[in-house]
C-alpha atoms as a PDB file:
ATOM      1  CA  UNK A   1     107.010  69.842 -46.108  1.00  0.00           C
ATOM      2  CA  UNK A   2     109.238  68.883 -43.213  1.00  0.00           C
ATOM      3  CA  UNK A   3     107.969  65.993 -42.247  1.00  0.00           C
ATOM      4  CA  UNK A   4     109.398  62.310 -42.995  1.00  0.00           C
ATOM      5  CA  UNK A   5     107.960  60.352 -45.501  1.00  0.00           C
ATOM      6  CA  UNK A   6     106.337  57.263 -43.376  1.00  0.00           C
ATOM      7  CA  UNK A   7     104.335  60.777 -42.258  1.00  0.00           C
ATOM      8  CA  UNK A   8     102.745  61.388 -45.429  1.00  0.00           C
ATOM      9  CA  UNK A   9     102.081  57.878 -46.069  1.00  0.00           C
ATOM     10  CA  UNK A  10     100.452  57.275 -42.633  1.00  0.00           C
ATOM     11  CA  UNK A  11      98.444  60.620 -43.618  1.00  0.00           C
ATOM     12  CA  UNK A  12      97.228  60.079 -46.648  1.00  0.00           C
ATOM     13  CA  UNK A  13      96.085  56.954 -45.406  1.00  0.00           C
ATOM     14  CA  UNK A  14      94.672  58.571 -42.520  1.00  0.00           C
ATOM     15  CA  UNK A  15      92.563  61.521 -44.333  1.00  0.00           C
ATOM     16  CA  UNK A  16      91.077  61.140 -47.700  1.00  0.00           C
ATOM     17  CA  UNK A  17      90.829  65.148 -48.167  1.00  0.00           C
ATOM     18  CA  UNK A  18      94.394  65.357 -47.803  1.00  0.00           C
ATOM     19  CA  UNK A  19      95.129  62.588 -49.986  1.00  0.00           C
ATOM     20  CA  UNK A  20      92.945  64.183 -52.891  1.00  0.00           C
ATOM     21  CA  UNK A  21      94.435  67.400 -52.435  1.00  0.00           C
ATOM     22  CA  UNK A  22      97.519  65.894 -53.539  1.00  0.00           C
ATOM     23  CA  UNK A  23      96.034  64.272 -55.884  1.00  0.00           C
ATOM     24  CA  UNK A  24      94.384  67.243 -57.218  1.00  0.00           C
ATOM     25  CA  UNK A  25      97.747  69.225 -57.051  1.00  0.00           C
ATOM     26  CA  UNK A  26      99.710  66.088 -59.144  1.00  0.00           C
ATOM     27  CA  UNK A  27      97.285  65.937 -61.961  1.00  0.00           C
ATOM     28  CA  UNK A  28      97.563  70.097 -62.430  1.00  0.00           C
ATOM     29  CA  UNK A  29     101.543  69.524 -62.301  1.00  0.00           C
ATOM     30  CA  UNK A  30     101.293  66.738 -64.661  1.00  0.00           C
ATOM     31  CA  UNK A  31      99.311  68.791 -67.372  1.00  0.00           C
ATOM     32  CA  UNK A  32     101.530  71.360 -67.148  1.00  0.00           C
ATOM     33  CA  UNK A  33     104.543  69.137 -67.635  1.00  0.00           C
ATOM     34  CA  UNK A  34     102.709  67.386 -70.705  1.00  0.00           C
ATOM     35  CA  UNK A  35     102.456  70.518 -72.089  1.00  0.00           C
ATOM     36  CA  UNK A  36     105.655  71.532 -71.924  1.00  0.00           C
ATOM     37  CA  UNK A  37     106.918  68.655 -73.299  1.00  0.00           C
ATOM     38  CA  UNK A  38     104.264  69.030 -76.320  1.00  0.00           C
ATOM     39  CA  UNK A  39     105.309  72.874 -76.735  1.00  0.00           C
ATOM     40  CA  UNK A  40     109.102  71.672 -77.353  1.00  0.00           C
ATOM     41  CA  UNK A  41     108.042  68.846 -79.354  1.00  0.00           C
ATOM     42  CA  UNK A  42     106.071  70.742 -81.522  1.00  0.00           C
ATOM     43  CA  UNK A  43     108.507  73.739 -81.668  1.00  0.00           C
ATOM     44  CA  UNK A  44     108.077  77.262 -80.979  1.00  0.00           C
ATOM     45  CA  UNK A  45     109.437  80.779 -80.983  1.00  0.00           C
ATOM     46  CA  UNK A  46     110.375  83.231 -78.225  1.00  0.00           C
ATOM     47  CA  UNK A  47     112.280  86.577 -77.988  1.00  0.00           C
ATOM     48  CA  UNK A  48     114.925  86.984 -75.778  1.00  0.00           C
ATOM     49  CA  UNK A  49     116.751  90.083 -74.134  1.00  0.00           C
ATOM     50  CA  UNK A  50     120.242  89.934 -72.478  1.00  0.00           C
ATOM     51  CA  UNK A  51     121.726  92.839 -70.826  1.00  0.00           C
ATOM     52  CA  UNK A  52     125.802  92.835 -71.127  1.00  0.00           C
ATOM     53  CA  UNK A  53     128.459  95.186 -69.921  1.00  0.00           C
ATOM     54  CA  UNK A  54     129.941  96.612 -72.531  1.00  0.00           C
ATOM     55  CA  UNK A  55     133.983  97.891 -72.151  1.00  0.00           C
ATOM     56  CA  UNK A  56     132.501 101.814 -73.675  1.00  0.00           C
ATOM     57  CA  UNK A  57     131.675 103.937 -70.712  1.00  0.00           C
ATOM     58  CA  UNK A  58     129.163 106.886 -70.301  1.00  0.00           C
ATOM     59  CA  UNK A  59     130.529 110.534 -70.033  1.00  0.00           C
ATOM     60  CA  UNK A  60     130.880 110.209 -66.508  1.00  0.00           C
ATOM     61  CA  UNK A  61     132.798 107.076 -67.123  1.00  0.00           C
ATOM     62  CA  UNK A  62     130.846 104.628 -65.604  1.00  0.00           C
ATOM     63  CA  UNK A  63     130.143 100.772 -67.735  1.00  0.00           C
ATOM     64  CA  UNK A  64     127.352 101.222 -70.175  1.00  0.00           C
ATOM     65  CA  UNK A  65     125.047  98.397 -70.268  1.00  0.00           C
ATOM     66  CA  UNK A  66     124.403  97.161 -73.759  1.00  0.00           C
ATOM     67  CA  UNK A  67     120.583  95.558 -74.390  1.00  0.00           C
ATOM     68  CA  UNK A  68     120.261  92.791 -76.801  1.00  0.00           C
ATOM     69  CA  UNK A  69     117.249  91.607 -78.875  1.00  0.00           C
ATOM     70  CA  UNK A  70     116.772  88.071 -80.508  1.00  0.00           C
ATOM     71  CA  UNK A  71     114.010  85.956 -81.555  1.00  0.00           C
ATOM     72  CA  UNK A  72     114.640  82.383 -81.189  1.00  0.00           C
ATOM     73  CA  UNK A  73     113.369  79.108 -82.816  1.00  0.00           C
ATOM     74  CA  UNK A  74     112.980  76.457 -80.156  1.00  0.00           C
ATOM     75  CA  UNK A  75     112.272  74.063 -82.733  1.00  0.00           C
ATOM     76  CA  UNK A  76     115.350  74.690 -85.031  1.00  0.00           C
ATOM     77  CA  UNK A  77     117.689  74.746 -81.231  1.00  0.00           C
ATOM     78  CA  UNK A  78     116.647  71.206 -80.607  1.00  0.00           C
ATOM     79  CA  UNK A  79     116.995  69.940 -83.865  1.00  0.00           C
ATOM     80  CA  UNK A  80     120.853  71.130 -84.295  1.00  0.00           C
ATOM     81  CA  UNK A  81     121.399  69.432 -80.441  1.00  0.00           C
ATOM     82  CA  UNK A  82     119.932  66.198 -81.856  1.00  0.00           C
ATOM     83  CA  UNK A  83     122.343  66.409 -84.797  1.00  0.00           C
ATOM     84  CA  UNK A  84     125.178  67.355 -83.167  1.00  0.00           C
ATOM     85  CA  UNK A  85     124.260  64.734 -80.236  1.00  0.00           C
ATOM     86  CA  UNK A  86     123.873  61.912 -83.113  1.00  0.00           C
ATOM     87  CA  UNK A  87     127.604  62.267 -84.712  1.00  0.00           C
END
């Protein structure tokens, strides 16, 4: 925000509207962070595309860019990092 932090303090203290406001703005962050964590807990799915250079070339010889599909299970990524965390 560019201001120090005995500033925010003092103005929070000083107005109640601002003070809410970041209230108000904390509690939306903090949903979305509980959700998050709740999504990866739980597990999920997602498809993913990567674009790579490839070493073919197009006829007038410039890099062909390759496109890559792949669905991937959040669920079974975490629970091979716990396993190979655990070892």
């Amino acid at each position: 925000m560019g201001i120090s932090t005995s500033t925010l303090y003092e103005w929070k203290k000083k107005y109640s509207e601002f003070s809410e406001a970041l209230k108000r703005g904390k509690e939306i962050i903090d949903r979305e962070v509980e959700n998050a964590l709740l999504k990866r807990a739980l597990g999920y799915e997602y498809e993913e595309i990567t674009q790579e250079r490839i070493i073919r070339k197009d006829v007038k010889g410039d890099p062909m860019t390759d496109l890559h599909e792949k669905e991937l299970d959040m669920l079974k990524k975490y629970q091979a990092f716990l396993k190979r965390k655990n070892k």
